[in-house]
Each structure stands twice: as C-alpha cells, then as structure tokens.
Protein backbone atom coordinates (compact mmCIF):
# COMPACT_ATOMS: atom_id res chain seq x y z
CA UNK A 1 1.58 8.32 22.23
CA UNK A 2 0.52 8.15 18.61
CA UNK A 3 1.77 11.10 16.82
CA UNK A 4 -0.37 13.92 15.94
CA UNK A 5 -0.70 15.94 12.92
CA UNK A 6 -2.88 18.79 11.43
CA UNK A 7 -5.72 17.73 9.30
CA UNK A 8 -7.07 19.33 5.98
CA UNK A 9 -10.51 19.69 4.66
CA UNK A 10 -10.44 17.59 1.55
CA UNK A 11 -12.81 20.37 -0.07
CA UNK A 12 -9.96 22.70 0.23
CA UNK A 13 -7.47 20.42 -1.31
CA UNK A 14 -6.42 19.63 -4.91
CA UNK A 15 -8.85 16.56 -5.11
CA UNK A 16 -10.92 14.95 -7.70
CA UNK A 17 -14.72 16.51 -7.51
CA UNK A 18 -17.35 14.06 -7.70
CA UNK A 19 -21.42 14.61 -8.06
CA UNK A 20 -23.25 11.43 -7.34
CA UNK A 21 -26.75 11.81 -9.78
CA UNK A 22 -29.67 9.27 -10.59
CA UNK A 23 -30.12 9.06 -14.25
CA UNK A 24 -33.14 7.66 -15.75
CA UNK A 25 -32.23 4.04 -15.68
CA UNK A 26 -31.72 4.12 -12.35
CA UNK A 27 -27.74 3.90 -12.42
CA UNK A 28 -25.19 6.10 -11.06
CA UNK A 29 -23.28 8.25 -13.28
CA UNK A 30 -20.78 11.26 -12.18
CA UNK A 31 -20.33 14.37 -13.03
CA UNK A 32 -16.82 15.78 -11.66
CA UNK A 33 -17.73 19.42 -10.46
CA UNK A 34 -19.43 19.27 -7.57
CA UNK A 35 -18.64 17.23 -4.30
CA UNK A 36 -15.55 14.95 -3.28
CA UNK A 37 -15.55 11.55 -2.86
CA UNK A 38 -15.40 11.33 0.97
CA UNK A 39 -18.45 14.00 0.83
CA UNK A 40 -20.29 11.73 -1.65
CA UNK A 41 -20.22 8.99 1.11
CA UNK A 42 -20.43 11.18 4.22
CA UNK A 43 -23.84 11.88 6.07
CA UNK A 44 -23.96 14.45 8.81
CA UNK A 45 -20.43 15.41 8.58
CA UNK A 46 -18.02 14.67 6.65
CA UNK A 47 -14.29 12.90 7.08
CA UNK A 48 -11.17 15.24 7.60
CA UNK A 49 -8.58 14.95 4.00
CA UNK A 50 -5.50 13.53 4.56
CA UNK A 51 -2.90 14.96 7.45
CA UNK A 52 -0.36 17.64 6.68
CA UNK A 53 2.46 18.12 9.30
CA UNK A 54 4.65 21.33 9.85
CA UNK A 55 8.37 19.73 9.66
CA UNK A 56 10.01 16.68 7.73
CA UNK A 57 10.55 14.82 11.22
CA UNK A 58 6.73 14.88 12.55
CA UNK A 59 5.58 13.81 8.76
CA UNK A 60 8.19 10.59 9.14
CA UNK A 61 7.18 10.09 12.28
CA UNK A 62 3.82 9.68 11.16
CA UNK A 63 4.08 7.88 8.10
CA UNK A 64 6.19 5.11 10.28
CA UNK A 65 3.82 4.97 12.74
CA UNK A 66 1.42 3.83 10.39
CA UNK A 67 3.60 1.41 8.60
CA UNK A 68 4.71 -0.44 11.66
CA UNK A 69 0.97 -0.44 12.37
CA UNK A 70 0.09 -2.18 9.00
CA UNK A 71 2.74 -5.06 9.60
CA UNK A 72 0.99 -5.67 13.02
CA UNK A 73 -2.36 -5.42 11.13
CA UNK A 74 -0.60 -8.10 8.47
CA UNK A 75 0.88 -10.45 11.65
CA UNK A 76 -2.79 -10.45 12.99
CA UNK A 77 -4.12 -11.55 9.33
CA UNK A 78 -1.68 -14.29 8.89
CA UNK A 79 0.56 -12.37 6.22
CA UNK A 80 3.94 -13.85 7.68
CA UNK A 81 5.81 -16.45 5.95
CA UNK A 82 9.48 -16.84 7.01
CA UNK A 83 11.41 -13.90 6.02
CA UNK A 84 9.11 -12.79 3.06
CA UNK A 85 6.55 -9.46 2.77
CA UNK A 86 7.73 -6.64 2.70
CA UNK A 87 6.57 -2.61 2.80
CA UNK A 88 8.29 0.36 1.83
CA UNK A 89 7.55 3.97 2.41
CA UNK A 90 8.90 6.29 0.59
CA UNK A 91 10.83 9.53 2.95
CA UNK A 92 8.88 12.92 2.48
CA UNK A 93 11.98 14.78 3.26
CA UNK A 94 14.12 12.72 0.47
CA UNK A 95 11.93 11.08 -2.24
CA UNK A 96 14.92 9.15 -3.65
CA UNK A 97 15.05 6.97 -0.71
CA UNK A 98 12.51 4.50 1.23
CA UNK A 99 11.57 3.01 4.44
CA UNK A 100 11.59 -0.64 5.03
CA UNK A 101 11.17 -3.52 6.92
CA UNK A 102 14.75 -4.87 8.35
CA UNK A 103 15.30 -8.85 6.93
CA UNK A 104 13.87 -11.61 9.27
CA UNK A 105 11.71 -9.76 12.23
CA UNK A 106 8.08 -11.04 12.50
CA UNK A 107 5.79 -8.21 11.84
CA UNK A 108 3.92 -8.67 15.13
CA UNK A 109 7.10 -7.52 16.57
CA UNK A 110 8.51 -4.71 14.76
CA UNK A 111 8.67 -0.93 15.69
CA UNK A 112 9.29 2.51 14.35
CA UNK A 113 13.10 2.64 15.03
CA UNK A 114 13.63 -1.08 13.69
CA UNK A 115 13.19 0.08 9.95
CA UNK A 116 15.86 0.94 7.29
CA UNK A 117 16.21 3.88 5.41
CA UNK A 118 18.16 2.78 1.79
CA UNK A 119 18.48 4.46 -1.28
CA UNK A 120 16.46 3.39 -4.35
CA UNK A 121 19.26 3.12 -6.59
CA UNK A 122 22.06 0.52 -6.37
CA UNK A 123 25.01 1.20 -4.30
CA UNK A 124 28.68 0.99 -6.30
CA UNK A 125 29.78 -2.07 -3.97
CA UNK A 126 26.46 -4.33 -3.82
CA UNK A 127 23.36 -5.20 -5.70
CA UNK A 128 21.09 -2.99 -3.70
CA UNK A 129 20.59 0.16 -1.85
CA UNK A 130 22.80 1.58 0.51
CA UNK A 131 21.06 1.55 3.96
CA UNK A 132 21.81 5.20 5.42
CA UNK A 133 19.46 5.31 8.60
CA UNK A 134 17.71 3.58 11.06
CA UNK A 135 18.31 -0.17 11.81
CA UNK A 136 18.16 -0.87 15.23
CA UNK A 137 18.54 -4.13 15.05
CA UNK A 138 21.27 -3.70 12.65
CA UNK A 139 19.90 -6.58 10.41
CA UNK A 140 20.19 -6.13 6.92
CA UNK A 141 18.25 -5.59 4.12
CA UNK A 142 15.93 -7.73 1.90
CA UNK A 143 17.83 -7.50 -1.34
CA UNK A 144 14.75 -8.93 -3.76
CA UNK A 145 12.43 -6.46 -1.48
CA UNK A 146 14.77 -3.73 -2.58
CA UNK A 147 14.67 -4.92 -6.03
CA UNK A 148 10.94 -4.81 -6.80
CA UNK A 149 10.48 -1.47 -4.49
CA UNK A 150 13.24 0.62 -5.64
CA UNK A 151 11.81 0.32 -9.34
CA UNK A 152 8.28 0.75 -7.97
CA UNK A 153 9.00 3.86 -6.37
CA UNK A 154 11.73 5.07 -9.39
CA UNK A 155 8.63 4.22 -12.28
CA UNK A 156 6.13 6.00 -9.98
CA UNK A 157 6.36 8.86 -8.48
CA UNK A 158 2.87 9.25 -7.34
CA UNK A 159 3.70 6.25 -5.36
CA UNK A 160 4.92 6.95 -1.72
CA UNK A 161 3.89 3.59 -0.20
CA UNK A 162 3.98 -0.41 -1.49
CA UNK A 163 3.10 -3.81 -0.08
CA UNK A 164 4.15 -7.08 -1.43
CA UNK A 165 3.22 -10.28 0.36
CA UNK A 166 3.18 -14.23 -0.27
CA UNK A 167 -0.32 -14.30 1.29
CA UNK A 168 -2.35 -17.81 1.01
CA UNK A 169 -5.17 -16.71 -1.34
CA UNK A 170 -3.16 -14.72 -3.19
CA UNK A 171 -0.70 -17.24 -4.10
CA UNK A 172 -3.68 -19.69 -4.77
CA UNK A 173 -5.03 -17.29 -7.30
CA UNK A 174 -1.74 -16.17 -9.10
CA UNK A 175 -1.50 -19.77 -9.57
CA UNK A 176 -4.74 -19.73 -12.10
CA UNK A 177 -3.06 -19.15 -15.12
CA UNK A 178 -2.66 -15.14 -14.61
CA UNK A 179 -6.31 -14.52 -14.46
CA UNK A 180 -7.73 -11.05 -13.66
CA UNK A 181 -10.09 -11.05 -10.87
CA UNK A 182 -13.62 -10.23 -12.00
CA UNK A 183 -16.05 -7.59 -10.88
CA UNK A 184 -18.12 -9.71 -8.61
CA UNK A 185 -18.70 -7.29 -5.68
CA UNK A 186 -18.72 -4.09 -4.74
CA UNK A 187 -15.20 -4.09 -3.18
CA UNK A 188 -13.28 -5.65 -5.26
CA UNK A 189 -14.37 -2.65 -7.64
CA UNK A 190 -11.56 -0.53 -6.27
CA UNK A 191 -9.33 -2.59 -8.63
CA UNK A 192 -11.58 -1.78 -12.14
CA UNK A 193 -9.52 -1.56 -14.94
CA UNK A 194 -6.23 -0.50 -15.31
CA UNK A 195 -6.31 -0.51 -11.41
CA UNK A 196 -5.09 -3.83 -11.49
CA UNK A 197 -2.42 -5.53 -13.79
CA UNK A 198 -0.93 -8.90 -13.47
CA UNK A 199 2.65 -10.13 -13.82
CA UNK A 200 3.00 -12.95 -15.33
CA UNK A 201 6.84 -14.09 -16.36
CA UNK A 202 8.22 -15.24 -12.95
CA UNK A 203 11.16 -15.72 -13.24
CA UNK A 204 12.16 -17.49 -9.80
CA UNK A 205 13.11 -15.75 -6.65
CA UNK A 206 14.20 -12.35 -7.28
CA UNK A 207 18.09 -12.66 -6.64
CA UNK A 208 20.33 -12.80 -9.95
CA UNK A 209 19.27 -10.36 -12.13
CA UNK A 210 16.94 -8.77 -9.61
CA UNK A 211 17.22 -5.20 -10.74
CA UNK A 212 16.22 -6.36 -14.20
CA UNK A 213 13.22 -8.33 -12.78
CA UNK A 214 12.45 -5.33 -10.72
CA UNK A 215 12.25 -3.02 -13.35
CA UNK A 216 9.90 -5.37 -15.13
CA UNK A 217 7.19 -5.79 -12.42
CA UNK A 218 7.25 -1.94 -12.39
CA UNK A 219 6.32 -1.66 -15.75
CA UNK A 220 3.95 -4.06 -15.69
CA UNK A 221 2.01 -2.15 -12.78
CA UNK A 222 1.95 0.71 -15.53
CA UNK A 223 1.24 4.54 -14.50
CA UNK A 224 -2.37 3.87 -12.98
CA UNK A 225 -1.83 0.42 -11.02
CA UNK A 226 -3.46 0.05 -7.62
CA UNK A 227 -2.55 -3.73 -7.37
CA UNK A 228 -0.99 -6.35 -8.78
CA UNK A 229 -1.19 -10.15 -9.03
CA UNK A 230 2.35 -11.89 -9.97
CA UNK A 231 1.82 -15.22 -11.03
CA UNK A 232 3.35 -17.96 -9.10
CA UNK A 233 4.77 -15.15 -6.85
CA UNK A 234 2.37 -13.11 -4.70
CA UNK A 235 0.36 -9.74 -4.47
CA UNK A 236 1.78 -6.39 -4.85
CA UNK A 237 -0.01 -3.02 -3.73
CA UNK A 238 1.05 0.42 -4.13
CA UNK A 239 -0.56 4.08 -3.06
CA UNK A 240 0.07 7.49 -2.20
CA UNK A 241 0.05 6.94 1.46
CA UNK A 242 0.98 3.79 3.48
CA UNK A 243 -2.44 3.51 4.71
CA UNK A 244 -3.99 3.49 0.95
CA UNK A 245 -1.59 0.78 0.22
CA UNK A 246 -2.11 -1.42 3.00
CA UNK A 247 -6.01 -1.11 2.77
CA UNK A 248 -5.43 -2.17 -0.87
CA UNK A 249 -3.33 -5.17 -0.33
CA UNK A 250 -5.44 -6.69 2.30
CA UNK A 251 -8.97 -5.87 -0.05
CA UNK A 252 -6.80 -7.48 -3.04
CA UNK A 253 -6.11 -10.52 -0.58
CA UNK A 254 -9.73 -10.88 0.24
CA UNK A 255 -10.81 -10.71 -2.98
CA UNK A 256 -8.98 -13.31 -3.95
CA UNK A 257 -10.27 -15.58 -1.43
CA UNK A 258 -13.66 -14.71 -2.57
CA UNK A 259 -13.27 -15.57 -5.85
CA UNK A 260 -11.55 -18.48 -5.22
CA UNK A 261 -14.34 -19.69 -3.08
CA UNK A 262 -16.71 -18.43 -5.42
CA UNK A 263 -15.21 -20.61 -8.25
CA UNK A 264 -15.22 -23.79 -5.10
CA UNK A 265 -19.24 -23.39 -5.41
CA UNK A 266 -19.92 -25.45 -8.18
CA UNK A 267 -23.57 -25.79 -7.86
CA UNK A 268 -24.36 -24.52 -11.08
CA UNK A 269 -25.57 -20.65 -10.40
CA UNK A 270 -25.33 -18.15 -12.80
CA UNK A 271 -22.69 -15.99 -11.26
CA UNK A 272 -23.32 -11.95 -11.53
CA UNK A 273 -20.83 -9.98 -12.53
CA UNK A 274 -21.34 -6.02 -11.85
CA UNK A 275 -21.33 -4.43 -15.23
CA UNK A 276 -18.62 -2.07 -16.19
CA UNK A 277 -20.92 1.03 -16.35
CA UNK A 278 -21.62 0.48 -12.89
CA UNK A 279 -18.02 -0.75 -11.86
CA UNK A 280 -16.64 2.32 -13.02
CA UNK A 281 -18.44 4.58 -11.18
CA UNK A 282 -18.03 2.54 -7.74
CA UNK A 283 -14.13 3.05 -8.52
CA UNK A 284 -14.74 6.64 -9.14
CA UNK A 285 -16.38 6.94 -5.66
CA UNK A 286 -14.27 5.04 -3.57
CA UNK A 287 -10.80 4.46 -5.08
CA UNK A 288 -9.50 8.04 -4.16
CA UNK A 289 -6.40 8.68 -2.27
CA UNK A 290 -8.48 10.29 0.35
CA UNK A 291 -10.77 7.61 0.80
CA UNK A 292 -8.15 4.87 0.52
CA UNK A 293 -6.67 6.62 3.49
CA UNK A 294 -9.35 6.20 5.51
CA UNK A 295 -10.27 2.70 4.72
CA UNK A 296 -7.17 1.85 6.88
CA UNK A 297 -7.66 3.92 10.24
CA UNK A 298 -10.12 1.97 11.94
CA UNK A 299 -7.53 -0.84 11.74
CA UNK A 300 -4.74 1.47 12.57
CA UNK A 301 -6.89 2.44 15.20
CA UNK A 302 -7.09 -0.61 16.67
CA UNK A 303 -3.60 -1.50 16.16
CA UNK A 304 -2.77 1.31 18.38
CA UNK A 305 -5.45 0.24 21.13
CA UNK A 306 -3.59 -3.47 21.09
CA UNK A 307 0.10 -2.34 21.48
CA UNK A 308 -0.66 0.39 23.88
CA UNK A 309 1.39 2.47 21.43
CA UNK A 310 4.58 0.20 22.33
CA UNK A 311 5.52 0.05 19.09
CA UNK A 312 6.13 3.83 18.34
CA UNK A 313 9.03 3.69 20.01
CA UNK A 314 10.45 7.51 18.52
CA UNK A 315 9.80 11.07 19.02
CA UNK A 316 10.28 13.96 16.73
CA UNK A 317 13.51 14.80 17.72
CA UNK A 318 14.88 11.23 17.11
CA UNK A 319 13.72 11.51 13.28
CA UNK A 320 15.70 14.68 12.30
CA UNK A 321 17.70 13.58 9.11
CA UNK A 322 21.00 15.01 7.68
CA UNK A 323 21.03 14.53 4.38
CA UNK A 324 25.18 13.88 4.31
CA UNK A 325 25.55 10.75 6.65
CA UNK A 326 21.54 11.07 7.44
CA UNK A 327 22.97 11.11 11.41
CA UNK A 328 20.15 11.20 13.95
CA UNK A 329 18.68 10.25 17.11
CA UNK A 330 18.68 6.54 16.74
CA UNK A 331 21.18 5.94 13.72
C-alpha cells in the first residue's frame, strides 16, 4: 500500500500569499496579502498543502515512495541511458545525508529498499560518500552522481530533492552554445529568471577532480535555481520536495524539445515571446513549492496504479534509523 500521511491546509502554513487582480491594461499583476497560490488556481475547493507525517520513519517512507515513483515515471519517458541519471533525496531525520539511486539498475525496476543512504561529504578512504544504509542490492554508488549532489544539497539547504539526467532534448539543447531557453509558453515560465541558470565549462565526465566540478555546478545553480542546463552534459533539477523536482526536470525536458522544434520550423513566423511583465507573474502563480508538489501526483498517481504498489517494498518499521551505524530493518 502507498504510504499515508497527514495533510495541511496550505492557508495555515508559512507560504507565499498571492492576490490575482486585473489592472487596467488587462494584465495580471499580484499583490502578496491575500490568497495562496494553489487557492489562486483552485475553483470549488481547493488542493490540500504539502503532507506532514508524525515520526522520521513514515516521512522517509514517503519521500522514497515518491522517488522510486519518479524513476518509473523517468523509465516510462525514455530518461535511461546506461548507467547515467540520477536522483537524490535528501533524509528528513539527518539533513547531512541523501538518498540515491544504487549504480546500474534500470529505473523501471527499482524499489524503495534498493536505494543508498551516503553522506554528503567525502569519506577519509574514497572520493565520495560513505554509504551507511540501505542497498539491497549491495551495488555501489555513482561516484560523479555523488559529486554534483552532495554540493547541491551542501550549497542549498532549501533543497531536499535533485534530478540530473542525459535526456535526448536536453542534451540537444545544451549543445546550442549555452543558450537560455526563452519564454515562449506558459510552462516553460516556471523557469523565469534566475529560476534557471546554465553551466557551461564541462569539463568531461565528472571523475578526477569531481568534488571540485561538483562544487562548481552548485554555484552556478546559485541560491534561487529551479533548473539547470549544463552544456554538453545534461539537465539538472532541484526542489524542496522530490515531487517538485521531478515535475521540474521533466517540464525543463519538454521545454527543450519545444524549443528545439520551434527553432526546426523555419517558415519564417514571427515567433512570440511572453513578455517579462507577464512571465513574472505566471512564475509567481505557479512556481511555488506547494504547487510544484502537486504538478507531480497525478503521475505518481499513476505510477502507483501501474506497479500495483510493487515497488514500495518497506514499511515503517523497516525505515527506523540509528544515527551510529544507521542499523535497521533492511540494512
């Protein structure tokens, strides 16, 4: 069964207050005092906030449900390639390590108890983490994965969740000379401004030096990055939940495809780009944690309808941590 957990009102919470108004021009504008952003686009109810859960071991039970739900989501969208992609989450019990994907298992097959728990900061005796939990499979880490997470989450620590893939369109894109995407839709909006950032000194596959390189594609995500494009390389995503960060790697995917189609036209037309007054408030309205969250669960949803559950494979009990050894259940 999927786990459960208790659900907040985001009206209640510590959220960002947004009042949707018509000005005289006929644009949107905001005015942050009076509703939040999943009441701005709520009619006849409105979405529960994000879930809270009562003990360490239900909220990690949770939050790795959802996780091994996006890489089924990513094997169903073509996001495998070999051993590459990667996702970490980052523990609610101990923020100083993360969650992630053991080295070489397809996505399509992975569950709960197959991921790693490793510190983000390098162990004495190797260039990486120490893994302290989990593996089922006893496989080991990626060690470039590590690299770029570890500073991720160490740079960030609004960041709980990230997502870095060598998906087609993304690599097609980060081969355009580092461009930004532009504001052509309404989607791709979520990534307005400092929202995005782009890496652009790849330096080859993240091995030798890889803590250093690490620490650089942190910095360039910068203290308000959603995504990122790195050049020659892939896409990177990053949010406070697994779910925002997944739901933002797959709309920076698709938004790469569209532009790259877009630019395949040819034909002439004047392309439209949304201006930034405009843009700005469209990220204001739906680029929330909240709402990020809940971009994802209709395909977590339906993740969960495929597998028949299957691939929650855990209880509770089995996710009890020790911090000294971090013994358990399944360790």
């Amino acid at each position: 069964m999927a786990p459960t957990a208790t659900v907040s009102n985001p009206t209640n919470g510590t959220v960002t207050k947004w009042n949707v108004i018509k000005t005289e021009s006929a644009t949107n504008s905001i005015d942050a005092t009076s509703e939040s952003s999943l009441q701005a686009i709520s009619y006849g109810g409105i979405l529960p906030g994000i879930p809270s859960h009562p003990t360490f071991a239900a909220h990690r039970l949770w939050a790795l449900s959802h996780m091994t739900a996006l890489f089924r989501h990513w094997s169903r969208n073509g996001y495998t390639l070999g051993m590459s992609g990667h996702i970490s989450l980052r523990d609610p019990e101990f923020p100083h390590c993360f969650w992630m994907n053991p080295l070489a298992v397809h996505f399509g097959l992975l569950r709960v108890s197959d991921m790693l728990l490793i510190s983000d900061s390098p162990d004495s005796d190797q260039d990486g983490g120490k893994i302290l939990a989990g593996n089922r499979l006893k496989r080991p880490a990626n060690k470039a994965g590590w690299a770029i997470h570890s500073a991720v989450h160490r740079a960030r620590p609004d960041v709980n969740a990230a997502c870095h893939a060598h998906t087609p369109y993304g690599k097609i894109w980060s081969a355009m000379g580092g461009r930004r995407l532009e504001m052509v839709d309404q989607d791709v909006c979520n990534l307005y401004g400092d929202a995005l950032a782009v890496y652009g000194d790849y330096g080859g596959v993240v091995v030798g030096g890889a803590i250093q390189e690490g620490a650089a594609i942190a910095s360039a995500l910068g203290p308000r990055g959603k995504g990122m494009i790195l050049v020659n390389h892939g896409l990177l995503s990053v949010g406070k939940t697994v779910d925002e960060a997944g739901f933002m790697f797959g709309l920076l995917e698709k938004s790469c495809r569209v532009q790259v189609e877009l630019r395949q036209i040819g034909d002439g037309a004047k392309k439209m780009l949304i201006r930034d007054r405009e843009a700005e408030f469209n990220f204001k309205v739906a680029s929330d944690p909240e709402t990020l969250f809940w971009e994802f669960q209709p395909d977590y949803d339906y993740e969960v309808a495929m597998s028949h559950d299957k691939f929650i494979d855990l209880e509770e009990k089995d996710l009890k941590l020790i911090k000294e050894g971090m013994t358990g259940g399944f360790f």
